[in-house]
C-alpha atoms as a PDB file:
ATOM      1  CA  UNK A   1       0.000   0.000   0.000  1.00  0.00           C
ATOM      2  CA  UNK A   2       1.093   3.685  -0.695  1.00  0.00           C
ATOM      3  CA  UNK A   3       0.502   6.617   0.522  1.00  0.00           C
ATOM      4  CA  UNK A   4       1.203  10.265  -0.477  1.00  0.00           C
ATOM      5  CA  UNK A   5       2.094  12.420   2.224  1.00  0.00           C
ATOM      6  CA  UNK A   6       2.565  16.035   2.167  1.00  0.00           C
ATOM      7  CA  UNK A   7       4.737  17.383   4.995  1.00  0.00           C
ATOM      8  CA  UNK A   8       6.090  21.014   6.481  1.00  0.00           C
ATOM      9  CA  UNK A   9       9.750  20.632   7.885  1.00  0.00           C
ATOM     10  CA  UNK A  10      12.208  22.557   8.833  1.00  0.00           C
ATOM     11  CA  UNK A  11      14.408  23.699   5.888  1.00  0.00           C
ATOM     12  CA  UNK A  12      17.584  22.902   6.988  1.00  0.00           C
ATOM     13  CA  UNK A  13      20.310  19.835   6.888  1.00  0.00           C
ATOM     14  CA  UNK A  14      19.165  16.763   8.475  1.00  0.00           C
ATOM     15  CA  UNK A  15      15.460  17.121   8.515  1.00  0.00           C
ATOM     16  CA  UNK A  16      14.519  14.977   5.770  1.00  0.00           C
ATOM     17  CA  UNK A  17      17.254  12.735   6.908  1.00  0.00           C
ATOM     18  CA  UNK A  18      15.319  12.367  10.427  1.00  0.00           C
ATOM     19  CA  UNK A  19      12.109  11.712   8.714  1.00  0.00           C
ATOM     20  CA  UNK A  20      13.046   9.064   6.909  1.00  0.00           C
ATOM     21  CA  UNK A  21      14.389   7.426   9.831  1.00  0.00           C
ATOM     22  CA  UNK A  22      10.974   8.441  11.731  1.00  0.00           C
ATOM     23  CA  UNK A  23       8.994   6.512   9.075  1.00  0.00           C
ATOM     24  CA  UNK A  24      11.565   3.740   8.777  1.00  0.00           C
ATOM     25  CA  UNK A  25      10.657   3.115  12.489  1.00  0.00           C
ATOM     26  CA  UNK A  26       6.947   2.304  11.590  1.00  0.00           C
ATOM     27  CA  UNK A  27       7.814   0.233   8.359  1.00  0.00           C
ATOM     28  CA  UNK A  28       7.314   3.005   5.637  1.00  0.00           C
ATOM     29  CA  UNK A  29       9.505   3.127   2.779  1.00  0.00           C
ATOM     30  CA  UNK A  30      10.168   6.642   0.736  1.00  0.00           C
ATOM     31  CA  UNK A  31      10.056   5.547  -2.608  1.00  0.00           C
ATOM     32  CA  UNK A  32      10.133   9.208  -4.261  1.00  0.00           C
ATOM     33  CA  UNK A  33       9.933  12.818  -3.154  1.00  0.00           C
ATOM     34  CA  UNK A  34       9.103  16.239  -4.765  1.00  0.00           C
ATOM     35  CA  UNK A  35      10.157  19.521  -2.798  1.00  0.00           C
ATOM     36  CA  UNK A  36       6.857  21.834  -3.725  1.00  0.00           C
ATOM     37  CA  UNK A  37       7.323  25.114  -1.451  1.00  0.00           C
ATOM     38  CA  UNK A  38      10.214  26.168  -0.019  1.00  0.00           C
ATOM     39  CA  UNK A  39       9.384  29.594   2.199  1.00  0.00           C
ATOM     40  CA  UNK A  40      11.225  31.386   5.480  1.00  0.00           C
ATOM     41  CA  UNK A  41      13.094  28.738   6.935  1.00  0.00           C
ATOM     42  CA  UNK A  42      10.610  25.507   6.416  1.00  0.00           C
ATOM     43  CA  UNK A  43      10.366  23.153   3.073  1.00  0.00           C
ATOM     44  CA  UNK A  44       6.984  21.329   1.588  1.00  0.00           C
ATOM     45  CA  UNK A  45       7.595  18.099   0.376  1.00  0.00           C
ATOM     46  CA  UNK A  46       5.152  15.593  -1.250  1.00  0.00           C
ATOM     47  CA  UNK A  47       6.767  11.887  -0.008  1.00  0.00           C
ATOM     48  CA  UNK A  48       5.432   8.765  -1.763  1.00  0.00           C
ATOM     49  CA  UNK A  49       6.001   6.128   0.815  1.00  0.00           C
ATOM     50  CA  UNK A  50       5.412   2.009   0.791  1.00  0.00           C
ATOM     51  CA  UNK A  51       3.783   0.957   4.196  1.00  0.00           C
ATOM     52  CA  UNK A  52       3.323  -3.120   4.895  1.00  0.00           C
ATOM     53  CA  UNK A  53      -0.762  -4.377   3.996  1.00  0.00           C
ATOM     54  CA  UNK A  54      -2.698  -3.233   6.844  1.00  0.00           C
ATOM     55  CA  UNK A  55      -0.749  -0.721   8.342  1.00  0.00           C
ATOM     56  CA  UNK A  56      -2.360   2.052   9.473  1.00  0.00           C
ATOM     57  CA  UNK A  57      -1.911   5.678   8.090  1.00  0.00           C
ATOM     58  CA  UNK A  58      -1.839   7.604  11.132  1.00  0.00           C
ATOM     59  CA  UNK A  59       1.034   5.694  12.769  1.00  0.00           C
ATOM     60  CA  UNK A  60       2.622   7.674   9.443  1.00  0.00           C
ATOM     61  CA  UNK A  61       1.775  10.700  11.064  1.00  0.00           C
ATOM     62  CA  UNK A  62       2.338  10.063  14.686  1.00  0.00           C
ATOM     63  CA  UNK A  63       5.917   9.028  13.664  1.00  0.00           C
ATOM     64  CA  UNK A  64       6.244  12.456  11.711  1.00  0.00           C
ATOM     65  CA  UNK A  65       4.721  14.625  14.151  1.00  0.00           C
ATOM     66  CA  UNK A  66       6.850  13.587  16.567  1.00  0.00           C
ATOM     67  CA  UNK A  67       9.880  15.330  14.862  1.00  0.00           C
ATOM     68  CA  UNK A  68      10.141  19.029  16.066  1.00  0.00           C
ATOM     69  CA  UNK A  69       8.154  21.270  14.003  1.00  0.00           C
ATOM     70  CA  UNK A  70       7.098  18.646  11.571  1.00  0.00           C
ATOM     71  CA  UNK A  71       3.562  19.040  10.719  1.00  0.00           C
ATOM     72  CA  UNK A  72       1.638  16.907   8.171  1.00  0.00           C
ATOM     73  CA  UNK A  73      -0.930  18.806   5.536  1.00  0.00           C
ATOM     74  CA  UNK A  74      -2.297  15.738   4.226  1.00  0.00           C
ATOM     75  CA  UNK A  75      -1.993  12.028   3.758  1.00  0.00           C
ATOM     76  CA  UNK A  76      -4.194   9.981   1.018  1.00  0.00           C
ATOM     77  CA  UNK A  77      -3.823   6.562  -0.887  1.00  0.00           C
ATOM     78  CA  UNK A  78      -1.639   7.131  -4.105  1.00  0.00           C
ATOM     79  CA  UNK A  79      -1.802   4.957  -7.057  1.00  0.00           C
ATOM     80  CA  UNK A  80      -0.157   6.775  -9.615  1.00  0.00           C
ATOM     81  CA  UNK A  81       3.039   5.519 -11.229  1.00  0.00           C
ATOM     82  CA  UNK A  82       6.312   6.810  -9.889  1.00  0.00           C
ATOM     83  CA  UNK A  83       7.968   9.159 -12.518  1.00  0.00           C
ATOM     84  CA  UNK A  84      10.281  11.901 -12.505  1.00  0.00           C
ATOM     85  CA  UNK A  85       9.109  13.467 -15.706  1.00  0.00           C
ATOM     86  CA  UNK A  86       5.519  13.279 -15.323  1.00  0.00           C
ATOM     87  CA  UNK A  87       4.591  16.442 -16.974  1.00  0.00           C
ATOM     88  CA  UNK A  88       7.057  15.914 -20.368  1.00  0.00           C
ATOM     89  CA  UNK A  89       5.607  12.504 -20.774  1.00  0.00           C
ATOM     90  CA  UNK A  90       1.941  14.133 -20.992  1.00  0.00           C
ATOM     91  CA  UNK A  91       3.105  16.723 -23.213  1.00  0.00           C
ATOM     92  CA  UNK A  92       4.333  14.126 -25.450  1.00  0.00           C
ATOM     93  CA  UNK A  93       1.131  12.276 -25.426  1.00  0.00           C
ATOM     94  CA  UNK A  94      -1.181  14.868 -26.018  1.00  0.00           C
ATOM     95  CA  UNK A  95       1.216  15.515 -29.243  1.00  0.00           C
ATOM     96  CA  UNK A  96       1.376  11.996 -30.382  1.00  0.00           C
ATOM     97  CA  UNK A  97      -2.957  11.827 -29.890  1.00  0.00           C
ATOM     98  CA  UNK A  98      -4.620  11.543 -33.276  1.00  0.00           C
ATOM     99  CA  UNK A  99      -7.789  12.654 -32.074  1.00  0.00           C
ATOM    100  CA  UNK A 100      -9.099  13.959 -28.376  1.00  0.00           C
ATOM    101  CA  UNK A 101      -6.040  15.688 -27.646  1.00  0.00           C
ATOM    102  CA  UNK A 102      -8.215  17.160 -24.469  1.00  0.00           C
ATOM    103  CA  UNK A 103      -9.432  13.703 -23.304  1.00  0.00           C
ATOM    104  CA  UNK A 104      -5.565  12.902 -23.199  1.00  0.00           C
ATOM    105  CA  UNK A 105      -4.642  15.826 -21.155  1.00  0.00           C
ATOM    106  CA  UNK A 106      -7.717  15.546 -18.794  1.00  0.00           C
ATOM    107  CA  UNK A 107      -7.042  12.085 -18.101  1.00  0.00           C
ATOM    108  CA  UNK A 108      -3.281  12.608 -17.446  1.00  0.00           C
ATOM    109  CA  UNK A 109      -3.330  15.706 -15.586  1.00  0.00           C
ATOM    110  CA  UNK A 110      -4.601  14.273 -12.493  1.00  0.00           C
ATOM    111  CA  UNK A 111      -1.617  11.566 -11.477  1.00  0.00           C
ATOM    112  CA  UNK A 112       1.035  14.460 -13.065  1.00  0.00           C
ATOM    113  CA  UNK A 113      -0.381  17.288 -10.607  1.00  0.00           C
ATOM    114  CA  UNK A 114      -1.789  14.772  -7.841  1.00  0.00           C
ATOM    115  CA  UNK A 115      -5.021  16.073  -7.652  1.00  0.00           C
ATOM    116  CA  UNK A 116      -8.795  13.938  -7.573  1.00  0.00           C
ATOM    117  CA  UNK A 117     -10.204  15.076 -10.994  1.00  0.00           C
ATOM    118  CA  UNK A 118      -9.638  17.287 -13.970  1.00  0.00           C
ATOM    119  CA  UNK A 119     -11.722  19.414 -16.579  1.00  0.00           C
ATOM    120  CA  UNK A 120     -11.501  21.594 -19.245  1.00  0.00           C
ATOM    121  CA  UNK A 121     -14.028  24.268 -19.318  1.00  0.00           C
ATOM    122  CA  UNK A 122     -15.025  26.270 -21.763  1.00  0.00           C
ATOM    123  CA  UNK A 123     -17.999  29.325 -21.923  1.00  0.00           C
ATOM    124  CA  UNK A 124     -20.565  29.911 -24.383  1.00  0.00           C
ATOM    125  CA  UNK A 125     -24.179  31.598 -25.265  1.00  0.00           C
ATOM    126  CA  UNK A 126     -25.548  29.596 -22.468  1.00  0.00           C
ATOM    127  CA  UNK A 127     -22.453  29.878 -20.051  1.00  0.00           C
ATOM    128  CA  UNK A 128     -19.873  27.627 -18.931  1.00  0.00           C
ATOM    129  CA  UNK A 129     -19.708  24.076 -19.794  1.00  0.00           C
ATOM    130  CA  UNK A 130     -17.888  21.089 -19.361  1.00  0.00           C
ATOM    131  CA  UNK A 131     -16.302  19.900 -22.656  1.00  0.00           C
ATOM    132  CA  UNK A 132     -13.926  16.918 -21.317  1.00  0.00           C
ATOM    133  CA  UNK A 133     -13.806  15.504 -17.492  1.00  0.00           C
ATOM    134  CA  UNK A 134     -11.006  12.715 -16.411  1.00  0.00           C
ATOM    135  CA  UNK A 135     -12.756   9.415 -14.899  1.00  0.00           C
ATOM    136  CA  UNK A 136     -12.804  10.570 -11.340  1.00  0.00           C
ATOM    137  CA  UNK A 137     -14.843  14.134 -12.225  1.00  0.00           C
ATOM    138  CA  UNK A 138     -17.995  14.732 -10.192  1.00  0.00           C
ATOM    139  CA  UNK A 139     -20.987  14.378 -11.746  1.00  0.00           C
ATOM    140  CA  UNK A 140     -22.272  17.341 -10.823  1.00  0.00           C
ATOM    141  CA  UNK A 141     -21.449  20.196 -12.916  1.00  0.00           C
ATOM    142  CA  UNK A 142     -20.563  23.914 -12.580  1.00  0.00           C
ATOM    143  CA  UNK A 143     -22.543  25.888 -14.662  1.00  0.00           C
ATOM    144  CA  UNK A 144     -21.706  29.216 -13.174  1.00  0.00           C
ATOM    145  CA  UNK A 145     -18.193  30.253 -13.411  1.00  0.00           C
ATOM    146  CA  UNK A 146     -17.933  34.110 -13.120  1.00  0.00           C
ATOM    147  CA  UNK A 147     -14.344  34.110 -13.208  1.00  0.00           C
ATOM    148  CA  UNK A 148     -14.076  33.518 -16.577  1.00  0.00           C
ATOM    149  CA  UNK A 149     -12.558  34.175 -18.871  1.00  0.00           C
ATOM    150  CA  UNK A 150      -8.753  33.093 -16.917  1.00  0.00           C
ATOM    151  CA  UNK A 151      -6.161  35.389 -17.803  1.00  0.00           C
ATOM    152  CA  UNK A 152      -3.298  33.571 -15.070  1.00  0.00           C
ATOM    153  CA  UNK A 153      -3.249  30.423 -13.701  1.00  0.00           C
ATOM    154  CA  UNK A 154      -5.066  30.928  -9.804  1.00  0.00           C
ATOM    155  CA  UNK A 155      -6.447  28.853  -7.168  1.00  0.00           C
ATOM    156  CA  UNK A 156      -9.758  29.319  -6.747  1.00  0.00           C
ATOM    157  CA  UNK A 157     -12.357  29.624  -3.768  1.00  0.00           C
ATOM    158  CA  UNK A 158     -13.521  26.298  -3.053  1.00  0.00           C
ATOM    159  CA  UNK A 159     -16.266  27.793  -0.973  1.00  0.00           C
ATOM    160  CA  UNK A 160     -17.950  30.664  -3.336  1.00  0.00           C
ATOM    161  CA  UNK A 161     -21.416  30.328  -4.423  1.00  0.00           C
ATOM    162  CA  UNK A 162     -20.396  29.001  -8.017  1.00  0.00           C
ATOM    163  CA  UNK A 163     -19.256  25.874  -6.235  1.00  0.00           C
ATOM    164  CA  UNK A 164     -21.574  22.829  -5.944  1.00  0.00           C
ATOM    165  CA  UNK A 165     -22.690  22.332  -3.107  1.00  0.00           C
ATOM    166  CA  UNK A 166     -21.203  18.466  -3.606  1.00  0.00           C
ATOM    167  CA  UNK A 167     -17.933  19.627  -4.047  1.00  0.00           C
ATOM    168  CA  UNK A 168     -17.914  22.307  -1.205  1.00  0.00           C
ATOM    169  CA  UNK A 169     -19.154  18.716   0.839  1.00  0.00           C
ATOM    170  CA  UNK A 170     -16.485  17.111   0.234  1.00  0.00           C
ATOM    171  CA  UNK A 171     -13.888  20.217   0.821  1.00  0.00           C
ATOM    172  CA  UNK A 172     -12.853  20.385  -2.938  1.00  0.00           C
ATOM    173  CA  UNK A 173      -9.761  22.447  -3.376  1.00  0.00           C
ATOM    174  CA  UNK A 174      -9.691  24.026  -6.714  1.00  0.00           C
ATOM    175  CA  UNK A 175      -7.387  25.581  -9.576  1.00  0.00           C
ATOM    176  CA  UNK A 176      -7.586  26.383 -12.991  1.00  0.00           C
ATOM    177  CA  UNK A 177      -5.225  27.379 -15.861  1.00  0.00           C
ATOM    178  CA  UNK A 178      -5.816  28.921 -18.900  1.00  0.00           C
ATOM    179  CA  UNK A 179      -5.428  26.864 -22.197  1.00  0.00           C
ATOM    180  CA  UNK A 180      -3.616  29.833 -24.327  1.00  0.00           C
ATOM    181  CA  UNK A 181      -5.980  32.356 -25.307  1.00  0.00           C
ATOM    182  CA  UNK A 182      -8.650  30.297 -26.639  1.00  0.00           C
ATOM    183  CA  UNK A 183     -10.719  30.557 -23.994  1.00  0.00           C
ATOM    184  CA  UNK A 184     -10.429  27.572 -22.396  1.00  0.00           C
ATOM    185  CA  UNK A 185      -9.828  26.492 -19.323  1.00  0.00           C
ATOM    186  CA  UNK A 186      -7.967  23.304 -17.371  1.00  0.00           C
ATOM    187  CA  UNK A 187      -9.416  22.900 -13.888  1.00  0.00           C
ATOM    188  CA  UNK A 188      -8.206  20.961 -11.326  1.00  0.00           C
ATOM    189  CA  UNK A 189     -10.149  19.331  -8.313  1.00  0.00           C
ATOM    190  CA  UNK A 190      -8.291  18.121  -5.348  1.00  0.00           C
ATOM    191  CA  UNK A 191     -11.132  16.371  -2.808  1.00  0.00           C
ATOM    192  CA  UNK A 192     -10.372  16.636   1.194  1.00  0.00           C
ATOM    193  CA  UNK A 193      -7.383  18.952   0.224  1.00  0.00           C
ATOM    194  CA  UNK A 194      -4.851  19.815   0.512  1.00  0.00           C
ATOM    195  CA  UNK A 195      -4.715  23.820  -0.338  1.00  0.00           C
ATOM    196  CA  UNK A 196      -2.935  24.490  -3.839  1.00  0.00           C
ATOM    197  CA  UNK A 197       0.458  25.896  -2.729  1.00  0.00           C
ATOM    198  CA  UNK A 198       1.881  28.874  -4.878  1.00  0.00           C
ATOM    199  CA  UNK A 199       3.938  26.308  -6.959  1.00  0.00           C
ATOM    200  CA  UNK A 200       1.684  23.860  -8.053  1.00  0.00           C
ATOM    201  CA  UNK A 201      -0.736  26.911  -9.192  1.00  0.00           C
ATOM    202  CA  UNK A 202       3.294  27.963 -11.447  1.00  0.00           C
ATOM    203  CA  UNK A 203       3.035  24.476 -12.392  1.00  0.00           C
ATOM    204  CA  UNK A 204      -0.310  23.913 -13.753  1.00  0.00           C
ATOM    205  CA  UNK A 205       0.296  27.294 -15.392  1.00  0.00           C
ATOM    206  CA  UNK A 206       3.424  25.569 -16.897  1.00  0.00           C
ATOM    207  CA  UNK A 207       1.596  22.653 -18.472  1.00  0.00           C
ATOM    208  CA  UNK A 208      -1.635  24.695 -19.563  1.00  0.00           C
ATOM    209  CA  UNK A 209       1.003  26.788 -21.646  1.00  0.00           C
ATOM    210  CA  UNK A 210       2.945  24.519 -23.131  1.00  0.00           C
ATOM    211  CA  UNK A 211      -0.432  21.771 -24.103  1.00  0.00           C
ATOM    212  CA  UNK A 212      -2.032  25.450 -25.599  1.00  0.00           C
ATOM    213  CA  UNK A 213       1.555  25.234 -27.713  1.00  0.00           C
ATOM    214  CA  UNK A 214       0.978  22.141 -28.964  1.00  0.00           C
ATOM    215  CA  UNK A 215      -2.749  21.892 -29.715  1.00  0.00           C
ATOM    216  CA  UNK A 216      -2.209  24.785 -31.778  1.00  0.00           C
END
């Protein structure tokens, strides 16, 4: 079983040393790590780490949290695949797609950025729409999106009143990139949290730039 975990620490030589000693204690292997924030004196990482069948996630972060100002945003089950060049490997597949170059990127975007769900969203006579969802989407749709058009990529307010109701139920953090200037839209959905840091937002700017490149 695997888990993503998303942990503050110190920034500073040793911490992520001690950690992985902290969750080699309870039986958790790190099997990849990507630093997403670094800020005054503490680091963000996202750990992907390998626990025995059965084990419990919060011994995870009881062993964590027992490090000096070591505080865990958010653990979930991850069952992506491991890669360090996620985001290339998208791009190239969204190239290489004959047809439903959107589908592609919808359906990718959600195990490169580690979020629930993903959408592109477009606006016409009758308002915004949904033209492509990934598997995991909600069902429920958002019809009323008075932030478009997107000029820069943003985290949104997962509470406002354009917001189902469903997904303000289940705490639905939210971001959205523009695709180029066609009007378009990638949205992201990230269920239970947690918050969009500043650098994912860069990053998902990143990808909704370079996929508006290439589908031309």
């Amino acid at each position: 079983m695997s888990y993503l975990l998303r942990v503050q620490l110190p920034d500073r030589p040793g911490s992520l040393g001690s950690l992985a000693v902290a969750l080699g204690s309870v039986g958790a292997d790190i099997l990849s790590l990507d630093v997403i924030e670094r800020g005054d004196g503490y680091a963000v990482d996202d750990l992907v780490v390998d626990v025995a069948p059965g084990a419990l996630p919060d011994t995870l972060i009881t062993a964590a949290e027992n490090l000096h100002d070591v505080r865990v945003d958010s653990i979930r089950p991850y069952t992506g695949v491991l890669d360090t060049h996620r985001e290339l490997e998208l791009i190239d597949r969204v190239a290489a797609a004959s047809d439903d170059r959107l589908q592609v990127l919808v359906d990718g975007a959600p195990r490169v950025l580690r979020v629930g769900w993903s959408v592109v969203v477009a606006t016409g006579r009758r308002g915004a729409y949904r033209v492509v969802g990934s598997s995991g989407a909600p069902e429920t749709h958002a019809t009323d999106m008075p932030w478009m058009p997107l000029a820069h990529p943003s985290a949104l307010d997962g509470e406002a009143d354009w917001v189902p109701q469903v997904w303000r139920d289940m705490d639905t953090k939210i971001a959205a990139a523009p695709l180029g200037s066609t009007g378009t839209v990638l949205m992201l959905g990230r269920p239970g949290g947690p918050d969009f840091r500043p650098s994912e937002v860069a990053r998902l700017g990143y990808l909704a730039g370079i996929v508006a490149t290439v589908l031309g």
